[in-house]
C-alpha atoms as a PDB file:
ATOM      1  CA  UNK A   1     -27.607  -4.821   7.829  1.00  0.00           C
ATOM      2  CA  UNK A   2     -26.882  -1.246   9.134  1.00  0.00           C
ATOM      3  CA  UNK A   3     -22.837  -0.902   8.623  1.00  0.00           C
ATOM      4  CA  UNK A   4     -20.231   2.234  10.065  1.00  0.00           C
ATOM      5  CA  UNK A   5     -17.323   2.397   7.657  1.00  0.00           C
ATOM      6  CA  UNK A   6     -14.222   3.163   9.134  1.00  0.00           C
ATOM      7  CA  UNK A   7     -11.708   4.221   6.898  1.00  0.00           C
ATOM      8  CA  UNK A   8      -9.653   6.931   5.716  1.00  0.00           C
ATOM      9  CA  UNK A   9      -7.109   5.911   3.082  1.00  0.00           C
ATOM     10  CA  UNK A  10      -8.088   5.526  -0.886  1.00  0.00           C
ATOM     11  CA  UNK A  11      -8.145   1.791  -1.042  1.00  0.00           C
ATOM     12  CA  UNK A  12     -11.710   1.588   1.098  1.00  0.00           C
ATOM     13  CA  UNK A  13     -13.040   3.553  -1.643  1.00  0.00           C
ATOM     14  CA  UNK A  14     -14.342   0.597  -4.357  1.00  0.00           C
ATOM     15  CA  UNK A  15     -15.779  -0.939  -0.835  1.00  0.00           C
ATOM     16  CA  UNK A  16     -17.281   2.507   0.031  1.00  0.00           C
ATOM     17  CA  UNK A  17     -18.377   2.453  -3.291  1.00  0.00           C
ATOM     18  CA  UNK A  18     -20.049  -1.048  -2.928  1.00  0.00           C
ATOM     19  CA  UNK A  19     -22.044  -0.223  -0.142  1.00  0.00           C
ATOM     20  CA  UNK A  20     -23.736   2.641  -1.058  1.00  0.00           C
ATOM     21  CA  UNK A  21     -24.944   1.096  -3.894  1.00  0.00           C
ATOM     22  CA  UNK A  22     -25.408  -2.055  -2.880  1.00  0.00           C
ATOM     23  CA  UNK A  23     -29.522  -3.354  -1.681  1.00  0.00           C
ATOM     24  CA  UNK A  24     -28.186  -5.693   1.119  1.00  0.00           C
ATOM     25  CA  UNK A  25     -27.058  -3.386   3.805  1.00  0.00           C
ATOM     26  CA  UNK A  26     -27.355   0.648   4.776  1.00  0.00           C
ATOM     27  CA  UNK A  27     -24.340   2.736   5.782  1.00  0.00           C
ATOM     28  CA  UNK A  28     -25.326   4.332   8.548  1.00  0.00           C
ATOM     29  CA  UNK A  29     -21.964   6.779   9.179  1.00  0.00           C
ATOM     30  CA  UNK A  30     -18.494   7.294   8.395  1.00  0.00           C
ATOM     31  CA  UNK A  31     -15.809   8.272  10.388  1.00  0.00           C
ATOM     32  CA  UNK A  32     -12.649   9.288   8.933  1.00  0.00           C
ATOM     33  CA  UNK A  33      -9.317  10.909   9.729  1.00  0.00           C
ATOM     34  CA  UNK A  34      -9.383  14.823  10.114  1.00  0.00           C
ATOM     35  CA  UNK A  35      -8.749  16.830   6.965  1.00  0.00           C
ATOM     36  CA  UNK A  36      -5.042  17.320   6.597  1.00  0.00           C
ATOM     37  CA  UNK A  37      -2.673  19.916   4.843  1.00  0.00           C
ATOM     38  CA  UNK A  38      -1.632  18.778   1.370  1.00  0.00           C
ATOM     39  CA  UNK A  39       0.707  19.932  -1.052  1.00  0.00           C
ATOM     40  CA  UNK A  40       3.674  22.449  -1.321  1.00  0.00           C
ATOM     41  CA  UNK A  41       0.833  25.264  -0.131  1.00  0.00           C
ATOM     42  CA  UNK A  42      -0.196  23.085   2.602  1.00  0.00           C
ATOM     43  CA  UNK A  43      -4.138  23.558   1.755  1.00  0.00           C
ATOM     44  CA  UNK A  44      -6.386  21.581   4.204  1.00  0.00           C
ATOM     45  CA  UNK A  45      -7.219  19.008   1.996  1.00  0.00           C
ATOM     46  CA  UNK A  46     -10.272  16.335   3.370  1.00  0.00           C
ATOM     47  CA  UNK A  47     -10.017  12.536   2.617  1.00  0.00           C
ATOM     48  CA  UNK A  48     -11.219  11.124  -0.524  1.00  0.00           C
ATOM     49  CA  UNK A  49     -13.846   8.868   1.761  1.00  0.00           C
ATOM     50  CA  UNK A  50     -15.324  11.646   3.431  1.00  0.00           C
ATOM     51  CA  UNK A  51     -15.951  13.660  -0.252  1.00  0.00           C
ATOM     52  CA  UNK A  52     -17.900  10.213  -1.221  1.00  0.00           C
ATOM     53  CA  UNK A  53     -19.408   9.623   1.608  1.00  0.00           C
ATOM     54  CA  UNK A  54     -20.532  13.482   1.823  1.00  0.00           C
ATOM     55  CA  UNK A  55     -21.390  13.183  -1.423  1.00  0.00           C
ATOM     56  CA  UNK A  56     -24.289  10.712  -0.905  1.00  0.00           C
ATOM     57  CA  UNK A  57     -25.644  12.719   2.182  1.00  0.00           C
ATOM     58  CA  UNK A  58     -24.251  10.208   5.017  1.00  0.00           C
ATOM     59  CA  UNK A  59     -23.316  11.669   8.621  1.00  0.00           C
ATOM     60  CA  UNK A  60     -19.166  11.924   8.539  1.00  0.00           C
ATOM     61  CA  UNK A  61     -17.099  11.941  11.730  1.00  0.00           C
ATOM     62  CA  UNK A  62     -13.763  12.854  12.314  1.00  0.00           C
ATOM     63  CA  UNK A  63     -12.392  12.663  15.647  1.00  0.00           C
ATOM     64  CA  UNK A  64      -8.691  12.591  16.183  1.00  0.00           C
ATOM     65  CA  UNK A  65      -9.102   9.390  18.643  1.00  0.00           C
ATOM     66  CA  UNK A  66     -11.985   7.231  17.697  1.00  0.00           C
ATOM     67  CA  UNK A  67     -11.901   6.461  21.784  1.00  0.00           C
ATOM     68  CA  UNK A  68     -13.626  10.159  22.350  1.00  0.00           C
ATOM     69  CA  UNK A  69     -16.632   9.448  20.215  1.00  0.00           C
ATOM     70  CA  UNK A  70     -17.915   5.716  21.475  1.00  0.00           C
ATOM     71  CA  UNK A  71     -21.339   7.356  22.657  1.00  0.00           C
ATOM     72  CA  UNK A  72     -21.796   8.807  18.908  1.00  0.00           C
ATOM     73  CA  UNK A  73     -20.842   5.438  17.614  1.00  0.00           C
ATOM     74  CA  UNK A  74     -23.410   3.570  19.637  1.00  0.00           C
ATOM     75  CA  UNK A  75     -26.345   5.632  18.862  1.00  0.00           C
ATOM     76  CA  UNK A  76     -26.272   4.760  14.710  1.00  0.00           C
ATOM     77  CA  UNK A  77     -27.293   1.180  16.252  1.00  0.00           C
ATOM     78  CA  UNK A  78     -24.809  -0.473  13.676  1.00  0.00           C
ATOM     79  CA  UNK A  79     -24.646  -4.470  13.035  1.00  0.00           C
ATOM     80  CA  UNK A  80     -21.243  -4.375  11.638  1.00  0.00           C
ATOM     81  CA  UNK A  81     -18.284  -2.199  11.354  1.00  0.00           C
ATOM     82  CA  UNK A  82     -16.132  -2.323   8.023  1.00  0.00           C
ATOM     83  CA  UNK A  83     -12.630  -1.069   8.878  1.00  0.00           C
ATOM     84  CA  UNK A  84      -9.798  -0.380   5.603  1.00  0.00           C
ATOM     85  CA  UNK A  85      -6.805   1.929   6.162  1.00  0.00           C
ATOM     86  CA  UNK A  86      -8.117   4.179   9.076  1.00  0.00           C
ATOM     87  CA  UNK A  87      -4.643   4.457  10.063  1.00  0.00           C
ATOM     88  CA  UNK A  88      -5.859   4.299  14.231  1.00  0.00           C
ATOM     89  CA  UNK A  89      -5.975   0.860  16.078  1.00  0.00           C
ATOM     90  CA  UNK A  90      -9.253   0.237  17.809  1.00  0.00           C
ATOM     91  CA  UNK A  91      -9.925   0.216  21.122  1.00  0.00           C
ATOM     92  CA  UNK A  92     -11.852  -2.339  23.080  1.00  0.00           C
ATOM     93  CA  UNK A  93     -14.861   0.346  23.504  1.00  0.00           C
ATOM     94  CA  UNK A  94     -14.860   0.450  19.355  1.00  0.00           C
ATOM     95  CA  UNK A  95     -14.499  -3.053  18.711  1.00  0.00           C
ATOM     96  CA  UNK A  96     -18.076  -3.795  21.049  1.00  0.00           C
ATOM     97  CA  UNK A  97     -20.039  -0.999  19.531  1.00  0.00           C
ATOM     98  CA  UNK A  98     -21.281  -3.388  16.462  1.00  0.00           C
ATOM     99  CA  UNK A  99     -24.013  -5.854  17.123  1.00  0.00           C
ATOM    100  CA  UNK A 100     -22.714  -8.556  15.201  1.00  0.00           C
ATOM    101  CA  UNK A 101     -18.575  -7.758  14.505  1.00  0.00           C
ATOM    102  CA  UNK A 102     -16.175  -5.353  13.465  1.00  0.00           C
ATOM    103  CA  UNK A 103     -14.284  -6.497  10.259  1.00  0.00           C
ATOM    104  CA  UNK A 104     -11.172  -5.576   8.684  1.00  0.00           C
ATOM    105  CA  UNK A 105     -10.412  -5.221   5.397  1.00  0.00           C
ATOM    106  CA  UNK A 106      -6.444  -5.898   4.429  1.00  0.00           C
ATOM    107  CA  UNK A 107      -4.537  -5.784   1.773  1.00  0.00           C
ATOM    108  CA  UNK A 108      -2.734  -9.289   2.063  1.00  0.00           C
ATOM    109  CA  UNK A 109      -2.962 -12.746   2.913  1.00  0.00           C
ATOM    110  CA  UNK A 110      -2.762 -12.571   6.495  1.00  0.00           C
ATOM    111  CA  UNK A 111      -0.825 -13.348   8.819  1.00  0.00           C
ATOM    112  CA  UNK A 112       2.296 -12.940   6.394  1.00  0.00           C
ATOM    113  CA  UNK A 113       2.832  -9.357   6.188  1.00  0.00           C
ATOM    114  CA  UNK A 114       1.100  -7.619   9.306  1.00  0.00           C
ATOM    115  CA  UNK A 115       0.926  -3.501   9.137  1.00  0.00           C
ATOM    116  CA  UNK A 116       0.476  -0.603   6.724  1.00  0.00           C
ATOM    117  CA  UNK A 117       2.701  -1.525   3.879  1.00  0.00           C
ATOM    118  CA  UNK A 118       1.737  -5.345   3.115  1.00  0.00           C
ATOM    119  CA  UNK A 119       0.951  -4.239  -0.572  1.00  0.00           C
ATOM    120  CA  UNK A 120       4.947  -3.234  -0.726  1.00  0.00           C
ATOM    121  CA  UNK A 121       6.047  -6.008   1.663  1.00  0.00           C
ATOM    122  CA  UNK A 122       5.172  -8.609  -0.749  1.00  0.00           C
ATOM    123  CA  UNK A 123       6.033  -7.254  -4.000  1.00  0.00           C
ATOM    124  CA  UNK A 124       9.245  -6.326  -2.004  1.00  0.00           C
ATOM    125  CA  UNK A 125       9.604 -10.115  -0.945  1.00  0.00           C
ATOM    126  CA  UNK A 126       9.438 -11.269  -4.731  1.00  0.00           C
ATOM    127  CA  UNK A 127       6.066 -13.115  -3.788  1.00  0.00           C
ATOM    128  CA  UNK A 128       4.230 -14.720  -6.525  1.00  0.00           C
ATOM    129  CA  UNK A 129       0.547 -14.144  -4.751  1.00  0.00           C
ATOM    130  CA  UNK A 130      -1.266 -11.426  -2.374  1.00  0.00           C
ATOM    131  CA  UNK A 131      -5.113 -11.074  -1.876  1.00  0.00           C
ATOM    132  CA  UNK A 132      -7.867  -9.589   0.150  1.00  0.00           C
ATOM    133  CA  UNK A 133      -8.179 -10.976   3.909  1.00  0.00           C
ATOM    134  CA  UNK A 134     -11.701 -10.421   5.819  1.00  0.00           C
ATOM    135  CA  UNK A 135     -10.576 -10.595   9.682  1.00  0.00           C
ATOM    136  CA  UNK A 136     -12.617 -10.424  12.483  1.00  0.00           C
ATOM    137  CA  UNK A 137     -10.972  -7.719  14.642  1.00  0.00           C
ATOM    138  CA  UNK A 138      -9.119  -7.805  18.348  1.00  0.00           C
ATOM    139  CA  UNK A 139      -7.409  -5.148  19.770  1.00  0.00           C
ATOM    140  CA  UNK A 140      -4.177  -6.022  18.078  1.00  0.00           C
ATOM    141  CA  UNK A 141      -2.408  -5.398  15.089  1.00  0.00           C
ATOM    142  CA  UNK A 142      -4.317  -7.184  12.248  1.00  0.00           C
ATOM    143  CA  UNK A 143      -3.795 -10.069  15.021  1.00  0.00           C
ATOM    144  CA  UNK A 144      -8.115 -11.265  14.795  1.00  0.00           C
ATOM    145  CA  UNK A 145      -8.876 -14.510  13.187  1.00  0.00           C
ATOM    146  CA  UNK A 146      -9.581 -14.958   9.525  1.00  0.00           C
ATOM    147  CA  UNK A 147     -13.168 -15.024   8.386  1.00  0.00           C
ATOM    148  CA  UNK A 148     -12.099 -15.487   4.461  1.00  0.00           C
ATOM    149  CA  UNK A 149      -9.291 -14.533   2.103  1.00  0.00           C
ATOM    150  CA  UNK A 150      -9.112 -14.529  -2.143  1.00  0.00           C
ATOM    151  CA  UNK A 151      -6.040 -14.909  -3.397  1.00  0.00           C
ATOM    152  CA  UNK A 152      -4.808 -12.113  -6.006  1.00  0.00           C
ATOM    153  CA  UNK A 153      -1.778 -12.815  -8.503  1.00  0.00           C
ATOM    154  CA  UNK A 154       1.439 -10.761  -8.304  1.00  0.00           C
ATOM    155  CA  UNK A 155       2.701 -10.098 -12.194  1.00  0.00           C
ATOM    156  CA  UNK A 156       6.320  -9.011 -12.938  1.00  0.00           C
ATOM    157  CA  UNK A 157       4.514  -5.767 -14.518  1.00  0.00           C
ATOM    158  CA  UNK A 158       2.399  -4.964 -10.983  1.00  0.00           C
ATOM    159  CA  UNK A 159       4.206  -2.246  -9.266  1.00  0.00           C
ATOM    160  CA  UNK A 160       3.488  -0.793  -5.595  1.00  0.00           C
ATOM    161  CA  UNK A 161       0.561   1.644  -7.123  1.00  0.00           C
ATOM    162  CA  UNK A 162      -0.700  -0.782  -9.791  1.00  0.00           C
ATOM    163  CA  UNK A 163      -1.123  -3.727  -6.752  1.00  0.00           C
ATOM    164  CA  UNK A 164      -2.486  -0.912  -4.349  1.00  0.00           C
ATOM    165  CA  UNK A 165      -5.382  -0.852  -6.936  1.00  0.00           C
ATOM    166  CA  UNK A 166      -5.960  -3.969  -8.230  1.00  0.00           C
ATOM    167  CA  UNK A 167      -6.360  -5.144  -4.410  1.00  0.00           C
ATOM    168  CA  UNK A 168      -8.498  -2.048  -3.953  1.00  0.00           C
ATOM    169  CA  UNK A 169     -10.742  -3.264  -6.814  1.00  0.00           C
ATOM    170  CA  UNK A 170     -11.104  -6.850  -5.888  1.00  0.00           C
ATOM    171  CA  UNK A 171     -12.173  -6.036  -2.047  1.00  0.00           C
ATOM    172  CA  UNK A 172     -15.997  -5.019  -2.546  1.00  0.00           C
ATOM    173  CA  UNK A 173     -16.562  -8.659  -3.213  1.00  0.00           C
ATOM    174  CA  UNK A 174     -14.337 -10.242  -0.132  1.00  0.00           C
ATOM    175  CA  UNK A 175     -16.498  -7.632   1.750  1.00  0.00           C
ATOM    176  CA  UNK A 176     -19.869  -9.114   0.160  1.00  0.00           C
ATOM    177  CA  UNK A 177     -19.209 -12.622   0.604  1.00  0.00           C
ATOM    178  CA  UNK A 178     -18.139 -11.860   4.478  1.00  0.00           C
ATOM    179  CA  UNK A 179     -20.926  -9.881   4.777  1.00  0.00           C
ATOM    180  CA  UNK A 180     -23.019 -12.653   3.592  1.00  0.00           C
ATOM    181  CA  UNK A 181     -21.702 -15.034   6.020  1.00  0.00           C
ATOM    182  CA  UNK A 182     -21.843 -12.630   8.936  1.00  0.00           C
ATOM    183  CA  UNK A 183     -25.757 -11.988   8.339  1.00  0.00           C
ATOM    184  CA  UNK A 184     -26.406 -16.079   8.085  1.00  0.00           C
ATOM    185  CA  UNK A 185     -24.554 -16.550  11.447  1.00  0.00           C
ATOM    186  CA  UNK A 186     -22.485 -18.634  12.711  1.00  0.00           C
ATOM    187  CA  UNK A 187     -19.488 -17.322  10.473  1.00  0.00           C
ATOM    188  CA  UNK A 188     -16.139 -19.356  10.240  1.00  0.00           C
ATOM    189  CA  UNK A 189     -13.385 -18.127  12.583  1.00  0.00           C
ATOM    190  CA  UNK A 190      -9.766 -19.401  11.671  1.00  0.00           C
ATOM    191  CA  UNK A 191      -7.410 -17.994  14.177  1.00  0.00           C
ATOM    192  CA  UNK A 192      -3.782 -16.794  12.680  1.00  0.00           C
ATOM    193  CA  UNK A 193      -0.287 -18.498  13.535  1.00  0.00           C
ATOM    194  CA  UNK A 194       1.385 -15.923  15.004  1.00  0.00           C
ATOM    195  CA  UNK A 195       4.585 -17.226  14.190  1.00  0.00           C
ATOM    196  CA  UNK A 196       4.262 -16.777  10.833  1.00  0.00           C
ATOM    197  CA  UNK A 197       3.963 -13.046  11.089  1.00  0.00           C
ATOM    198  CA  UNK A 198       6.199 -10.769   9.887  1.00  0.00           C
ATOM    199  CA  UNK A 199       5.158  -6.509  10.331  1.00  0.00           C
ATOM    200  CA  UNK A 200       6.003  -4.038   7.658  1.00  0.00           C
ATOM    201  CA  UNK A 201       5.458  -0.130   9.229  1.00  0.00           C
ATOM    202  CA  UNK A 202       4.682   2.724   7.526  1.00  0.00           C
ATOM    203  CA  UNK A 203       7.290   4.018   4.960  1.00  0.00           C
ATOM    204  CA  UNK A 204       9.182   7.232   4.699  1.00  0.00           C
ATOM    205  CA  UNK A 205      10.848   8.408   1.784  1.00  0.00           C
ATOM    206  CA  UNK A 206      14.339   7.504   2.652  1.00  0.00           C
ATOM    207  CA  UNK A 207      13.221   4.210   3.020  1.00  0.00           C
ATOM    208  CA  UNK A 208      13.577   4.284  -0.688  1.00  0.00           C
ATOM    209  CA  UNK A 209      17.073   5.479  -0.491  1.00  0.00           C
ATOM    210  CA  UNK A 210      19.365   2.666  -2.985  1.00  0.00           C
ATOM    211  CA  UNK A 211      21.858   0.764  -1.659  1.00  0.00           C
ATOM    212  CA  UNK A 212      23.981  -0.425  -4.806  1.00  0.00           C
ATOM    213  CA  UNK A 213      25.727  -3.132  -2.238  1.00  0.00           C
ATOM    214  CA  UNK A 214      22.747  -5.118  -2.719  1.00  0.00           C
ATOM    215  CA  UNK A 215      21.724  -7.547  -5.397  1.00  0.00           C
ATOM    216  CA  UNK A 216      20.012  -6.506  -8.470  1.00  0.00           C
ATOM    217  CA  UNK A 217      16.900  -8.685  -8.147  1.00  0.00           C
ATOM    218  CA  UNK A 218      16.338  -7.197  -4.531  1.00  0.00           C
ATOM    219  CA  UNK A 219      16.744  -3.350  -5.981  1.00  0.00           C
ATOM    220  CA  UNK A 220      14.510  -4.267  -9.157  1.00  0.00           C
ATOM    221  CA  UNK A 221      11.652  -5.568  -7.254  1.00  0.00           C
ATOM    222  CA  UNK A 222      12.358  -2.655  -4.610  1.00  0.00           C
ATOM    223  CA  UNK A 223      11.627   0.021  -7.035  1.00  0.00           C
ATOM    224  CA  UNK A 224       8.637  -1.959  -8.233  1.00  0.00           C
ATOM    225  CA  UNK A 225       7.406  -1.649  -4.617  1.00  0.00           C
ATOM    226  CA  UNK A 226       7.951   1.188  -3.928  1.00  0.00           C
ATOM    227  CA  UNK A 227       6.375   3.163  -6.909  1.00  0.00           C
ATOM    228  CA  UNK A 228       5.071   5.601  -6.698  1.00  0.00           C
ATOM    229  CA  UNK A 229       5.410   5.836  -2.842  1.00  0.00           C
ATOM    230  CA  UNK A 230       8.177   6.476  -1.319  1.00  0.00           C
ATOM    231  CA  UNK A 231       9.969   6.312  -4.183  1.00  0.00           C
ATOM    232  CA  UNK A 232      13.355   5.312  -4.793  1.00  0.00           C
ATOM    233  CA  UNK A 233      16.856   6.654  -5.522  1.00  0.00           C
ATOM    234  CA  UNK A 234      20.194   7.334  -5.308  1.00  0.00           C
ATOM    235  CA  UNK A 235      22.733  10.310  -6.621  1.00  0.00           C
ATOM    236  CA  UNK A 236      24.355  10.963  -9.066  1.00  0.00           C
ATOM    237  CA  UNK A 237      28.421  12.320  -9.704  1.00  0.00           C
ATOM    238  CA  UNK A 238      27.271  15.962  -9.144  1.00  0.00           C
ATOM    239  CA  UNK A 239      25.594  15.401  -5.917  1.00  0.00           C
ATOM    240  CA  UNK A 240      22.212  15.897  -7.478  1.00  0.00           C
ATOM    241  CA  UNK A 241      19.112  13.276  -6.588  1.00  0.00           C
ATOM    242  CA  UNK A 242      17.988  10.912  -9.513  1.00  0.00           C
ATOM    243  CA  UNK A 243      15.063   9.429  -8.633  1.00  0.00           C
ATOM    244  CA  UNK A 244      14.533   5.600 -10.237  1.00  0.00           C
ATOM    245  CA  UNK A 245      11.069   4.532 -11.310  1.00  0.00           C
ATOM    246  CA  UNK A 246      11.709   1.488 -13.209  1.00  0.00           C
ATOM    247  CA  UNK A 247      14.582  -1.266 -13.470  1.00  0.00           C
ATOM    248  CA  UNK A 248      15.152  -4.313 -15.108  1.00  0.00           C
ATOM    249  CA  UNK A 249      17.944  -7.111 -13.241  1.00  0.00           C
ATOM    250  CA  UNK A 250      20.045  -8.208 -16.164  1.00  0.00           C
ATOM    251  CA  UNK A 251      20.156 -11.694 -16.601  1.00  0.00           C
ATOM    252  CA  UNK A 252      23.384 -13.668 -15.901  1.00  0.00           C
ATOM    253  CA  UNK A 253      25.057 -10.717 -15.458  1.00  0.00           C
ATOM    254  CA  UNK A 254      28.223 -10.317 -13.325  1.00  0.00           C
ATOM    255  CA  UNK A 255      28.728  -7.847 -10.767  1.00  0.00           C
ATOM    256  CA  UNK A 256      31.802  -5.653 -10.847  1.00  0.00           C
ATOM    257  CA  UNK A 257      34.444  -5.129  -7.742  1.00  0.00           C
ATOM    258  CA  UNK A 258      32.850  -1.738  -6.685  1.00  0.00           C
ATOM    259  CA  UNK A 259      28.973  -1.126  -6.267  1.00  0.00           C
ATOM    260  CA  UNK A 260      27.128   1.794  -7.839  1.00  0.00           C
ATOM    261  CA  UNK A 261      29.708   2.072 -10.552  1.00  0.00           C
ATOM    262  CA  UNK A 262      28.264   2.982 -14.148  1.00  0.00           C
ATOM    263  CA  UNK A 263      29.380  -0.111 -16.209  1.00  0.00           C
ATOM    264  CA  UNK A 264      27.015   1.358 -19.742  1.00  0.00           C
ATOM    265  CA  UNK A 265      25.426   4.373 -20.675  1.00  0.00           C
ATOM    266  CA  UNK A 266      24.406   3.339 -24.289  1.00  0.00           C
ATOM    267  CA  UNK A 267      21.343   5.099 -25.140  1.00  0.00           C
ATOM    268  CA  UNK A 268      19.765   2.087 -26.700  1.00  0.00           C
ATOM    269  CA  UNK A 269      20.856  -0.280 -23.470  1.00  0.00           C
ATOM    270  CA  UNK A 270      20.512   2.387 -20.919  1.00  0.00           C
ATOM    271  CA  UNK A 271      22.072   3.163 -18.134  1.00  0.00           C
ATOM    272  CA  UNK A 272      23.705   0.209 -16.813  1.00  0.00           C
ATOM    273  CA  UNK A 273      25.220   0.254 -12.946  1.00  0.00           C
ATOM    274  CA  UNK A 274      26.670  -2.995 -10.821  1.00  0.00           C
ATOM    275  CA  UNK A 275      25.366  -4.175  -7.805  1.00  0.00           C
ATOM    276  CA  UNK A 276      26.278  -6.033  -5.267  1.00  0.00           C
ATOM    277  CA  UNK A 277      25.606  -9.083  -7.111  1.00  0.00           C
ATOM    278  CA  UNK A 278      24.374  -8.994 -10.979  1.00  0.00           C
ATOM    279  CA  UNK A 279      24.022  -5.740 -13.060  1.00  0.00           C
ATOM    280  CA  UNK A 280      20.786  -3.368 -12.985  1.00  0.00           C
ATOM    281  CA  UNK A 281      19.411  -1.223 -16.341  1.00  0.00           C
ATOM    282  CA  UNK A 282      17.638   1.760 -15.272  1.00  0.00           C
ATOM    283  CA  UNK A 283      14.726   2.270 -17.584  1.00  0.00           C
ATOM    284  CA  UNK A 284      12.917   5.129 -16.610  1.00  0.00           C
ATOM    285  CA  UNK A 285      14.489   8.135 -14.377  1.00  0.00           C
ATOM    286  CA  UNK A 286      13.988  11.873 -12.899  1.00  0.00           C
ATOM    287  CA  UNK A 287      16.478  14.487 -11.926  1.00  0.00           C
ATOM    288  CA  UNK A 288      15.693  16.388  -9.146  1.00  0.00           C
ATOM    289  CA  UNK A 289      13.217  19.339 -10.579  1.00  0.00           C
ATOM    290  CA  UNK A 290      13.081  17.389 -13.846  1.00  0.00           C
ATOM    291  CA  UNK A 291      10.606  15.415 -15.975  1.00  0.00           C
ATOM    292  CA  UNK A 292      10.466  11.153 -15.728  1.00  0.00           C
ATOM    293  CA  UNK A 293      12.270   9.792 -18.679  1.00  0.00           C
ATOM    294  CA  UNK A 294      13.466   7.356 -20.073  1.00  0.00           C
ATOM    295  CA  UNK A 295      17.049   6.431 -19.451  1.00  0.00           C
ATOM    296  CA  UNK A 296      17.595   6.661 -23.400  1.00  0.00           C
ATOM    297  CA  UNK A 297      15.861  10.665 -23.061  1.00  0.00           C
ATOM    298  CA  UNK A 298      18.511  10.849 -19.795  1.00  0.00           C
ATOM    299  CA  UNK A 299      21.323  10.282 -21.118  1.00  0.00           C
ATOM    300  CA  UNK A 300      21.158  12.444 -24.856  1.00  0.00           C
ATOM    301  CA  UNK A 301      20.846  15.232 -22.386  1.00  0.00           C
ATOM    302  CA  UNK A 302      23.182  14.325 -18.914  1.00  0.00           C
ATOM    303  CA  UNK A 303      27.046  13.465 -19.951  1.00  0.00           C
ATOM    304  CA  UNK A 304      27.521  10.356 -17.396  1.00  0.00           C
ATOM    305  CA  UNK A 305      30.727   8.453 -17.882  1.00  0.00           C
ATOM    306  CA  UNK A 306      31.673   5.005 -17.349  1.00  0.00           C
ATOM    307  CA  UNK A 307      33.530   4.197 -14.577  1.00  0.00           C
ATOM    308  CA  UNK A 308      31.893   7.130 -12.161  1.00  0.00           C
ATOM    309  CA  UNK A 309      29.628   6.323  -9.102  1.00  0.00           C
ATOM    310  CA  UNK A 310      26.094   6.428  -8.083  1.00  0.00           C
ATOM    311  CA  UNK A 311      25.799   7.224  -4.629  1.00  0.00           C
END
């Protein structure tokens, strides 16, 4: 079949990846987000999907608003669109261009976490499972009906970035067995319970800000989520940032009267600091301007006291 890929961010790549090698189908164009500056020298930097896809000769568009470009999109005569992480909603006039459908690629078991952070959501959420869903698209927010989902295992180990690519890696062959079923016809169509939807926006960095008042399981799996993006932390005595990369909830733990207060700082143990229910060991940390280290590696060269505060 002749497929557009529509996609900008790097978990479409593997699928990308996929369908330029693949025999079954021909990508007829790409259209991506517009190069954007990147980095502290701001240097117009293009998206990883448009080097690839340049890379092996295909026509790349980039229009700010898909909407202006329908005309374009029509004449590449596609069957199917593949949408992952364009980061625009579709319009009615984009969703009709295809032949046969436009499909979605996303990062969760639909319709639980709805949005562009379902990878964090669920880790967040202290889920046990995520997958791949292949949706048939509407002109809502991953709102279209189901055409087939695989189920993906959440370990205690899988942080934000390590989930972001194992889901990444696992989509080419959601895509292929959709596509399959899309080019035998008649494909199944399971309409989503709407009820059971819950939408998780896109996250800034001070979404990752710590709040000490809450329990220790919720900040553990919290800076699981949310490595490496956003991020998380909280500051220290001196005013200075400390960012938190990993965390371990101590088991049966209790929590002291005040949140945020440094109950440890044994280099073996680490650095040990109350929540709002049960106690949290930092593991691995960064001062602002620093290197990541381990809390042990912290601590030989910070003088932190018991009894004083995280903010």
């Amino acid at each position: 079949m002749r497929l557009l890929f529509i996609g900008t961010g790097d978990i479409g790549l593997p699928s990308l990846e996929w369908l330029l090698n693949t025999p079954k189908h021909e990508v007829v164009a790409v259209i991506t987000q517009p190069d954007k500056p990147a980095g502290r020298k701001l240097v117009l930097t293009p998206p990883e999907v448009k080097v690839r896809a340049q890379a092996a000769g295909l026509t790349v568009l980039q229009p700010p608003k898909i909407r202006t470009i329908v005309d374009e999109l029509k004449a590449f005569e596609a069957d199917v669109a593949v949408v992952v992480a364009y980061g625009q909603i579709l319009p009615r006039s984009v969703l009709d261009v295809p032949r046969l459908a436009c499909l979605n690629i996303h990062a969760s078991l639909l319709p639980k976490y709805r949005g562009a952070s379902p990878i964090q959501a669920a880790i967040r959420s202290g889920d046990t499972e995520t997958g791949v869903t292949i949706m048939f698209m509407d002109e809502g927010l991953d709102t279209g009906d189901v055409l087939l989902m695989d189920t993906l295992p959440i370990l205690a180990s899988d942080t934000g970035g390590i989930l972001h690519d194992k889901l990444a890696m696992a989509a080419p062959a959601s895509l292929e067995k959709a596509l399959d079923l899309i080019k035998a016809g008649n494909p199944p169509r399971q309409p989503q319970d709407h009820a059971l939807s819950s939408h998780c926006g896109k996250l800034k960095r001070e979404d990752g800000r710590l709040d000490w008042s809450r329990p220790a399981t919720e900040l553990e799996r919290l800076i699981s989520a949310y490595n490496p993006w956003p991020g998380t932390s909280c500051g220290l005595p001196d005013g200075k940032a400390l960012k938190v990369h990993r965390a371990t909830f101590i088991e049966g733990a209790d929590a002291c009267p005040l949140p945020g207060t440094i109950v440890s700082i044994d280099p073996k143990a680490g650095l040990i600091v109350n929540c709002g229910q049960g106690l949290l060991r930092l593991d691995e940390v960064q001062t602002e301007g620093g290197k990541r280290l381990l809390a042990a590696d912290f601590l030989r060269g910070h003088l932190l006291k018991i009894g004083a505060r995280l903010d």
